[in-house]
C-alpha atoms as a PDB file:
ATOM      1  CA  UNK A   1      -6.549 -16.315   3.841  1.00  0.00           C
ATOM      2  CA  UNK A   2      -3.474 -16.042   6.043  1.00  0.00           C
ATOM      3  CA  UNK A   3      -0.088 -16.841   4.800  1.00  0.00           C
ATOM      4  CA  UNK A   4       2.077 -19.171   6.925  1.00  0.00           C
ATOM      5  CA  UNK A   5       4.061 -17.942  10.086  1.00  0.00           C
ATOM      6  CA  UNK A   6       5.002 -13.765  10.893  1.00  0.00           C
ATOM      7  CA  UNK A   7       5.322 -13.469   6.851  1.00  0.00           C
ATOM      8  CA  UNK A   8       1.858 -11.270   6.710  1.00  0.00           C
ATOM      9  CA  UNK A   9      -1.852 -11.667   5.975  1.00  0.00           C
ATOM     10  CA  UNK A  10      -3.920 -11.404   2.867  1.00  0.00           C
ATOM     11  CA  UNK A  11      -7.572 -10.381   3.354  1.00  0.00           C
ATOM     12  CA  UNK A  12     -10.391  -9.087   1.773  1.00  0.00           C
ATOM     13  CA  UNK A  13     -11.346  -5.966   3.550  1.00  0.00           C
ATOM     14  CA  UNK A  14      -9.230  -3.851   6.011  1.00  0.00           C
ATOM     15  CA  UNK A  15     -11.123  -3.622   9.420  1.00  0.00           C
ATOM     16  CA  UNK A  16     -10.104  -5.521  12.130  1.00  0.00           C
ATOM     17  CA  UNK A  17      -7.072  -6.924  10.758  1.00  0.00           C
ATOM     18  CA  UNK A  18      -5.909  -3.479  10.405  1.00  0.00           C
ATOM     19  CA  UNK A  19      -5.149  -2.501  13.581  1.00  0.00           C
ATOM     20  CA  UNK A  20      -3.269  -5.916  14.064  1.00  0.00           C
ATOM     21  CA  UNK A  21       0.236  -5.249  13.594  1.00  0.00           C
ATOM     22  CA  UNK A  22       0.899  -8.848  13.102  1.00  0.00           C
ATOM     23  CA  UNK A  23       2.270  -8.670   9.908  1.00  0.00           C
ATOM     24  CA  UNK A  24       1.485  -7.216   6.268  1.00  0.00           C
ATOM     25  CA  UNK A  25      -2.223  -6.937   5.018  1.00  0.00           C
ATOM     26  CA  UNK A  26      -2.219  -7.565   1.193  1.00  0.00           C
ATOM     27  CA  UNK A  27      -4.945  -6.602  -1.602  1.00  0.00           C
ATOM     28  CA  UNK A  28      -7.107  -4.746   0.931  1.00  0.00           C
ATOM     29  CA  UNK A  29      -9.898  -3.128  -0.300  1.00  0.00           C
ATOM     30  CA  UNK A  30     -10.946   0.404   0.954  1.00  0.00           C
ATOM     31  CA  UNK A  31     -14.292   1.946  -0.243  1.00  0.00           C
ATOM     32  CA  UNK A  32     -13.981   0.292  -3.728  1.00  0.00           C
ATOM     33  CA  UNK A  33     -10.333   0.450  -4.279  1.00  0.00           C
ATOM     34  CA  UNK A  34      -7.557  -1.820  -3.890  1.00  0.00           C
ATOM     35  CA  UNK A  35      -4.871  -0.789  -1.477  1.00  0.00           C
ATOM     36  CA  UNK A  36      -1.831  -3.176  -2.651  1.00  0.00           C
ATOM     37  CA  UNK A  37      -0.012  -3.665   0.746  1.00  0.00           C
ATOM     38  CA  UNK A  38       0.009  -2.405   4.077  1.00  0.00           C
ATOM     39  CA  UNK A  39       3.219  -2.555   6.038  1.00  0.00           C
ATOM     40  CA  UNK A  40       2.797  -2.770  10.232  1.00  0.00           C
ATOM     41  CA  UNK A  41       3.846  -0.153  11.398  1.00  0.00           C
ATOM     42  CA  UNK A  42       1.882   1.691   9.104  1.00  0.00           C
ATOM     43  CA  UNK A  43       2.995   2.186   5.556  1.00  0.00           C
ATOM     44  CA  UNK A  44       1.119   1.896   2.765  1.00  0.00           C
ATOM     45  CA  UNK A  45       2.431   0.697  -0.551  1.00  0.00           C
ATOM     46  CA  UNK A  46       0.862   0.948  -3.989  1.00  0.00           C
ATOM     47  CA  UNK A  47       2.701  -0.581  -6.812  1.00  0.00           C
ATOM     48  CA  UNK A  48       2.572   0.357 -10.197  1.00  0.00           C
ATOM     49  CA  UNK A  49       3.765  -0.497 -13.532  1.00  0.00           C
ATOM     50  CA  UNK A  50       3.073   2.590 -15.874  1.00  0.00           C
ATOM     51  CA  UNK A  51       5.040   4.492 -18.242  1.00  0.00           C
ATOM     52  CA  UNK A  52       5.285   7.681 -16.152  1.00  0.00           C
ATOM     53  CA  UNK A  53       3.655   8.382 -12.732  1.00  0.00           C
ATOM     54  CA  UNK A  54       0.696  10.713 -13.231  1.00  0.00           C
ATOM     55  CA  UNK A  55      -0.794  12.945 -10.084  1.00  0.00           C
ATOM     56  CA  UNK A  56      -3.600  10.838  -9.833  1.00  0.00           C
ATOM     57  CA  UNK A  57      -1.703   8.114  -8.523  1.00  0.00           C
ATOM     58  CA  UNK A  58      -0.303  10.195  -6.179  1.00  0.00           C
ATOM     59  CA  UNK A  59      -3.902  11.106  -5.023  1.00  0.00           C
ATOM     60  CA  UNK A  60      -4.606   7.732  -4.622  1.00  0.00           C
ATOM     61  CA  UNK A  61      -1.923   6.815  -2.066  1.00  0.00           C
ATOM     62  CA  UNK A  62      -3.092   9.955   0.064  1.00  0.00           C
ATOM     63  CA  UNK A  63      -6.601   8.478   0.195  1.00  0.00           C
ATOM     64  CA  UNK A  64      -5.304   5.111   1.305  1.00  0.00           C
ATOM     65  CA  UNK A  65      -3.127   6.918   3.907  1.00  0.00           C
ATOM     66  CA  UNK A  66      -6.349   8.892   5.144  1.00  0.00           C
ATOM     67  CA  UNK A  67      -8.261   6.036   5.253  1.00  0.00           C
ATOM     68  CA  UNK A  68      -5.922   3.657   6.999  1.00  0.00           C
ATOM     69  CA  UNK A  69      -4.792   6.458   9.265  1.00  0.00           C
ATOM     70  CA  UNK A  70      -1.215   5.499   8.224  1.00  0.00           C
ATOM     71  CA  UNK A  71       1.552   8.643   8.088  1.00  0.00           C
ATOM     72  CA  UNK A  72       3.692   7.475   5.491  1.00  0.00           C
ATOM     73  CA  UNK A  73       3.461   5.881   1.715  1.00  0.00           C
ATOM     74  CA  UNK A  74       5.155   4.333  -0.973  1.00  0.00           C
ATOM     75  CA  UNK A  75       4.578   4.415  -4.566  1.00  0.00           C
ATOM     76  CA  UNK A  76       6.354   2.119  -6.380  1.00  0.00           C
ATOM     77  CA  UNK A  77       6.804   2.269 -10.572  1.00  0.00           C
ATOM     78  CA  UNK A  78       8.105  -1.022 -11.498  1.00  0.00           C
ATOM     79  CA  UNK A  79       8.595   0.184 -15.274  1.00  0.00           C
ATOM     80  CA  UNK A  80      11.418   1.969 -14.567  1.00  0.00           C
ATOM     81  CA  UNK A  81      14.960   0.874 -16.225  1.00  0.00           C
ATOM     82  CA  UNK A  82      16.227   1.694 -12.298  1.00  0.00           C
ATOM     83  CA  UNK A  83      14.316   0.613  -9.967  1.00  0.00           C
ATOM     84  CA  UNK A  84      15.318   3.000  -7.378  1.00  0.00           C
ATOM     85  CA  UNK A  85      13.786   5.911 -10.412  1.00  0.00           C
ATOM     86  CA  UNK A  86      10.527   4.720  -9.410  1.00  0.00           C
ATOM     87  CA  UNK A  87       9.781   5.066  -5.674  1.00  0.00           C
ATOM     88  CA  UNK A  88       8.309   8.017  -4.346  1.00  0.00           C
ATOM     89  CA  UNK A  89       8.020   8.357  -0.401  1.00  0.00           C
ATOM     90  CA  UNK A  90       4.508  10.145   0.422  1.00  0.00           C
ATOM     91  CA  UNK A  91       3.703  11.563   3.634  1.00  0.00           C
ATOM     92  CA  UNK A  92       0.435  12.806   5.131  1.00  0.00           C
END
């Protein structure tokens, strides 16, 4: 399914549409898991909404960014009284 216009892309599975940088690739999955949003050129987010970030999530973003090939990640903790508490900026 593709949204309407430049606004991004929601799919299924990851290859080709990956290497379009079209716009953003939603609810990929990668080997099993569920990578919540890919953002051209190359970020991946994962979105959360857990008391505390634990290390595995932290793990997980590194094996979307190795298997995208992307440099840079976000994980995002939506339970957070400040939002801006719960982003963490992950680089491989």
């Amino acid at each position: 399914m593709r949204a309407n216009g430049d606004d991004g892309a929601m799919h299924a599975s990851l290859p080709p549409e990956l290497t379009e940088t079209s716009g953003v690739i939603i609810g990929a999955a990668i080997e099993g898991q569920r990578l919540d949003m890919l953002v051209p050129p190359g970020v991946t987010v994962e979105l959360k909404a857990v008391d505390r970030l634990a290390p595995i999530h932290e793990a997980q973003v590194i094996s979307y960014l190795r298997a995208t090939g992307c440099r840079l990640g976000l994980l995002i903790n939506f339970n957070m009284v400040s939002l801006h508490k719960g982003v963490k900026r992950i680089a491989n």
